[in-house]
Protein backbone atom coordinates (compact mmCIF):
# COMPACT_ATOMS: atom_id res chain seq x y z
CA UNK A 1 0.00 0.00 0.00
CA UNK A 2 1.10 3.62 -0.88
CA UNK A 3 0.98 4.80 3.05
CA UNK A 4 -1.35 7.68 3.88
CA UNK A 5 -0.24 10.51 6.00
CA UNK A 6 3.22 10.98 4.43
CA UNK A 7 1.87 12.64 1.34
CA UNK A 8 -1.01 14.66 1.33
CA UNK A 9 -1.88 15.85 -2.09
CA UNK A 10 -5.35 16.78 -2.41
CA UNK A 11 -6.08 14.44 -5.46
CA UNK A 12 -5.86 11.65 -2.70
CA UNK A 13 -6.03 12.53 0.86
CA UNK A 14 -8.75 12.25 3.40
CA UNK A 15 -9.51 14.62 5.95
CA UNK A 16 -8.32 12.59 8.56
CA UNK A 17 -4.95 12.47 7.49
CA UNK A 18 -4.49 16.52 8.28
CA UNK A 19 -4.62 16.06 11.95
CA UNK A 20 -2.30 12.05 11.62
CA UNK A 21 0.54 12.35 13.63
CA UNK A 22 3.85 10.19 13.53
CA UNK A 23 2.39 7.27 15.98
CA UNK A 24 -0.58 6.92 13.77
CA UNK A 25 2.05 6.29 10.61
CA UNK A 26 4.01 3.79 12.61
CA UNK A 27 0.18 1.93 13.24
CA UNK A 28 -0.31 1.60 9.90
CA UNK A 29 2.46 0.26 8.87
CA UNK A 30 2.62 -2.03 11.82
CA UNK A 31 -0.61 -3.33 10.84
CA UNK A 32 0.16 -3.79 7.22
CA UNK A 33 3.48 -5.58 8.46
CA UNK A 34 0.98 -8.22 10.61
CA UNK A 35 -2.09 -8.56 8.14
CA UNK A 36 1.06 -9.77 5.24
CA UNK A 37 1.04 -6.69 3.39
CA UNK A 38 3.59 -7.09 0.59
CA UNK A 39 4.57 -3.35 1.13
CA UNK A 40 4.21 -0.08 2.31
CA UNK A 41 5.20 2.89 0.16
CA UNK A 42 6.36 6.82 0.40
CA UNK A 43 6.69 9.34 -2.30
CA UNK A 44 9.37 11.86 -2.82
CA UNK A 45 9.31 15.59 -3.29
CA UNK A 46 12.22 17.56 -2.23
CA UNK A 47 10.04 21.36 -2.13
CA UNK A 48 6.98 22.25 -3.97
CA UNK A 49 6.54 25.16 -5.72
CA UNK A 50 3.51 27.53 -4.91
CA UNK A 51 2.00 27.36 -8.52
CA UNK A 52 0.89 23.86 -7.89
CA UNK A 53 0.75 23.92 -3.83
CA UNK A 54 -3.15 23.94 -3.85
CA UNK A 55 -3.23 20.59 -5.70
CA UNK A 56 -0.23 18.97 -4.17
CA UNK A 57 0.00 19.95 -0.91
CA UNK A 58 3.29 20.41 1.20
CA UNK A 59 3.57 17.52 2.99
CA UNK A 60 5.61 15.09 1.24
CA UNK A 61 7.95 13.12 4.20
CA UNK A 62 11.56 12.30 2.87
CA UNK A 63 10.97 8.80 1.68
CA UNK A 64 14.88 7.10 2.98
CA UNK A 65 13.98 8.75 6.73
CA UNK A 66 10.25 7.56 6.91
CA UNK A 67 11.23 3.99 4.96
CA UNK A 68 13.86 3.64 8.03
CA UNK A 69 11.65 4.98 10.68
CA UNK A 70 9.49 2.68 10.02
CA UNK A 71 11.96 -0.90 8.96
CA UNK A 72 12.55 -0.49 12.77
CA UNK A 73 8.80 -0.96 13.62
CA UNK A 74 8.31 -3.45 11.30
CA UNK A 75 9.51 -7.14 11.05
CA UNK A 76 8.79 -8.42 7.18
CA UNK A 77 6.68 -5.75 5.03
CA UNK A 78 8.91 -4.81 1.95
CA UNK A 79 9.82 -0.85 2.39
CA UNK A 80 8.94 0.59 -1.77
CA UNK A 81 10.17 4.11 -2.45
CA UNK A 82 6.83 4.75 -4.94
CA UNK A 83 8.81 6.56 -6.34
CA UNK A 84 12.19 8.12 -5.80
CA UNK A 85 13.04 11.02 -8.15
CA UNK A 86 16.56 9.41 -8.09
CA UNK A 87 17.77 11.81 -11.07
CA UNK A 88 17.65 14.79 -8.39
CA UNK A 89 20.98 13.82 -6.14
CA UNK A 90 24.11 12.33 -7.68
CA UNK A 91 23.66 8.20 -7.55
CA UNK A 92 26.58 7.44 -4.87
CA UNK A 93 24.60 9.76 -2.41
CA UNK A 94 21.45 8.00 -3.28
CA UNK A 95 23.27 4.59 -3.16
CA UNK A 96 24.54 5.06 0.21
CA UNK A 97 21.10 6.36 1.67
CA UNK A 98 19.47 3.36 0.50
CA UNK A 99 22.29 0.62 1.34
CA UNK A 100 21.78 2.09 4.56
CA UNK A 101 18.69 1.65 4.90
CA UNK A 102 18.02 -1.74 3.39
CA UNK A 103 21.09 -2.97 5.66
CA UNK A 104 19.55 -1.80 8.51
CA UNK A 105 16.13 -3.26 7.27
CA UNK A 106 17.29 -6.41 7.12
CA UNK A 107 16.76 -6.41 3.29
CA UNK A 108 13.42 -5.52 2.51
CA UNK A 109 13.87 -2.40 0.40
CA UNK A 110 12.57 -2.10 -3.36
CA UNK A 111 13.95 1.14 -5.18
CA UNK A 112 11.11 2.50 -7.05
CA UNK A 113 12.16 5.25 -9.16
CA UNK A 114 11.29 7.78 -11.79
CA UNK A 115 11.19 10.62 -13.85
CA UNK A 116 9.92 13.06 -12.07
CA UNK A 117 7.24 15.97 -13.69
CA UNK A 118 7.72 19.25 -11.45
CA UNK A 119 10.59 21.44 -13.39
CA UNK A 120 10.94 23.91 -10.58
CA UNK A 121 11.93 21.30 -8.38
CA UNK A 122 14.70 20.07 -11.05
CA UNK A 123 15.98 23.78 -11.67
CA UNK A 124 16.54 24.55 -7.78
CA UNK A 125 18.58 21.82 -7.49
CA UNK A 126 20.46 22.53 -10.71
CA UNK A 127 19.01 19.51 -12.60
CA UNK A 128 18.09 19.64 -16.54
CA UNK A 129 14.87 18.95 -16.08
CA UNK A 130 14.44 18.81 -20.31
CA UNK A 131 17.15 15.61 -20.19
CA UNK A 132 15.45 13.81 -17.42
CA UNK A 133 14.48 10.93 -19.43
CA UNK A 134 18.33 10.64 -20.33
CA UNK A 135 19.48 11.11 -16.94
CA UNK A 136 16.80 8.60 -15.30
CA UNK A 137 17.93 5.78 -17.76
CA UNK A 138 22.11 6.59 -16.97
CA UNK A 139 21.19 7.16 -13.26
CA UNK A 140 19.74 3.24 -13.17
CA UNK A 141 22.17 2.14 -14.49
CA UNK A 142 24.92 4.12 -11.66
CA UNK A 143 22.70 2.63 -9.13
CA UNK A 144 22.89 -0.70 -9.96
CA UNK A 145 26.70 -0.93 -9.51
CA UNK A 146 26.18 1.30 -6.83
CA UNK A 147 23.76 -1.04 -4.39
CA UNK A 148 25.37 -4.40 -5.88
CA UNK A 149 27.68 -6.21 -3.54
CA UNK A 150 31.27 -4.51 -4.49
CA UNK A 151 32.62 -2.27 -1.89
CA UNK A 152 33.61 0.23 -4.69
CA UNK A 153 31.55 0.41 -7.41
CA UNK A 154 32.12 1.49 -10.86
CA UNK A 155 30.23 3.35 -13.10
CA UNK A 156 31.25 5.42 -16.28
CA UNK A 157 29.01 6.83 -17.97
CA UNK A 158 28.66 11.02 -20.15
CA UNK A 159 27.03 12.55 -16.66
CA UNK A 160 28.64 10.20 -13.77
CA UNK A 161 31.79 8.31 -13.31
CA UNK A 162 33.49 7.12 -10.61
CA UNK A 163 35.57 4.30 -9.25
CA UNK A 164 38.14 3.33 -6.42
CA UNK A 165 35.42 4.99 -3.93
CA UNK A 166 33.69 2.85 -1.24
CA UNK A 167 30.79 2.37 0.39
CA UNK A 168 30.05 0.21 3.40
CA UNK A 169 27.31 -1.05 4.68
CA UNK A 170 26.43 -2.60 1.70
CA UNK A 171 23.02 -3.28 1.12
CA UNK A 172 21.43 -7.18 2.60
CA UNK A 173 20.44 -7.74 -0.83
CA UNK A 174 22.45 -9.00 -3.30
CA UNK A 175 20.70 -7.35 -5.36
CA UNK A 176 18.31 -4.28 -4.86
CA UNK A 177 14.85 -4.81 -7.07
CA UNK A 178 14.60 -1.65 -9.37
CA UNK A 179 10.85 -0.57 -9.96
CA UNK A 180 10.18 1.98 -12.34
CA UNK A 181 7.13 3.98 -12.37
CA UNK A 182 5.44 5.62 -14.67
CA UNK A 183 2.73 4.98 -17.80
CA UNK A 184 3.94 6.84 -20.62
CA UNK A 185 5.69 4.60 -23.72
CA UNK A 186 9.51 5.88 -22.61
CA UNK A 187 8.25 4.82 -18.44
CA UNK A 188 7.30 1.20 -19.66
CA UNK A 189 10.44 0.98 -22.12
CA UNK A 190 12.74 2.08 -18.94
CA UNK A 191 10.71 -0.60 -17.14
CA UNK A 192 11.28 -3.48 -19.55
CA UNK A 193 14.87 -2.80 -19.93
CA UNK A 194 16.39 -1.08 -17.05
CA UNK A 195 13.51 -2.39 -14.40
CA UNK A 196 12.26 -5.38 -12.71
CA UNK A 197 8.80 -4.10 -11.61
CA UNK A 198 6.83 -1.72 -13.31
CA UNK A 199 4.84 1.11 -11.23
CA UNK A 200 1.92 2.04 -13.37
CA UNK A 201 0.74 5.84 -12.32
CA UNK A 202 -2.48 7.78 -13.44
CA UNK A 203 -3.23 4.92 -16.53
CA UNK A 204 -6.77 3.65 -16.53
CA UNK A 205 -7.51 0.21 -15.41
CA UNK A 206 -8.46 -1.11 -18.76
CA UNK A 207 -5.32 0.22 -20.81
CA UNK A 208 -3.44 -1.68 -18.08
CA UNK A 209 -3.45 -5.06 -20.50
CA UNK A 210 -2.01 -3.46 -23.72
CA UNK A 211 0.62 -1.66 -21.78
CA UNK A 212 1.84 -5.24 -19.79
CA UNK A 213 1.31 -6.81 -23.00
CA UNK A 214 4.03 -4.24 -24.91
CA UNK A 215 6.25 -4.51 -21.51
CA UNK A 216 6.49 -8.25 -21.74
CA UNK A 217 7.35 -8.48 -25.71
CA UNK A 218 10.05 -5.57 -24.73
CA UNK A 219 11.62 -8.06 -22.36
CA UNK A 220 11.57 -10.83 -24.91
């Protein structure tokens, strides 16, 4: 389940959610862990600018704290970034958040990841947000060297490249599962290739079909 209370656009959130408090997060989750929830979920949004506050909201919790905030409440639920605008921060910082996190987890966490669609956000933080699609795909692949098992990853690539620098803990996993969210053609495409989950977002349920169909002859 995406988890209420840690995002609260208003596209989505109930009243209730205005007045939630920490403890009432940590419940939820606690009670997805028990009934055998296969995950809970938290967005990411670094600011929001005021053109699009109405619809959006402010409230968007950091999704590496909350995930690990709540991994030590929780015994077996899976811990999904739905989804982390990964292009945003340079892929070793994002590597070592999330190693972190899934070591201390016990290795439940699935990187969900994508594109992002809020260009304000992109150009405070210096980001193209025009080559995003770009950047997403070379960003992948940085983070899949990154979370694999080597103490110093490798990765060279036209916007990132690095070597001879370590990180430790490395994540429990072996290997980190990669979601990738998003419904347009590119999103799917970046699924099929680059992922192994796909996060559909904002696609109605009856298109769902075609688009898994075209995702599993992209695999093939």
């Amino acid at each position: 389940m995406q988890l209420p209370v840690q995002s609260q656009s208003s596209l989505y959130a109930e009243a209730w959610e205005a007045g939630a408090t920490p403890g009432d997060l940590i419940e939820i989750a606690r009670t997805a862990d028990r009934a055998g929830f296969a995950y809970v979920a938290c967005c990411d949004h670094v600011a929001v600018p005021r053109r699009l506050a109405d619809g959006m909201g402010l409230i968007w919790y950091d999704p590496v704290a909350t995930l690990a905030h709540l991994a030590a409440v929780t015994e077996h639920v899976r811990l999904l970034s739905h989804v982390a605008v990964v292009g945003l921060r340079h892929p070793l910082v994002t590597a070592k958040q999330y190693a972190t996190l899934d070591h201390l987890g016990g290795g439940r966490l699935i990187l969900g990841v994508g594109a992002g669609h809020v260009p304000e956000e992109f150009a405070a933080l210096g980001v193209d947000f025009a080559r995003r699609g770009p950047l997403l795909d070379e960003t992948i692949d940085a983070l899949r060297a990154a979370l694999g098992p080597e103490p110093y990853p490798e990765h060279h690539g036209p916007r990132y490249d690095f070597g001879d620098l370590g990180q430790l803990p490395r994540p429990a996993q072996r290997r980190v599962p990669v979601w990738v969210g998003g419904s347009s053609p590119a999103a799917v495409r970046r699924a099929a290739t680059r992922g192994d989950g796909w996060l559909p977002q904002g696609d109605p349920r009856p298109e769902r079909p075609a688009r898994i169909a075209r995702l599993r002859r992209l695999r093939e």
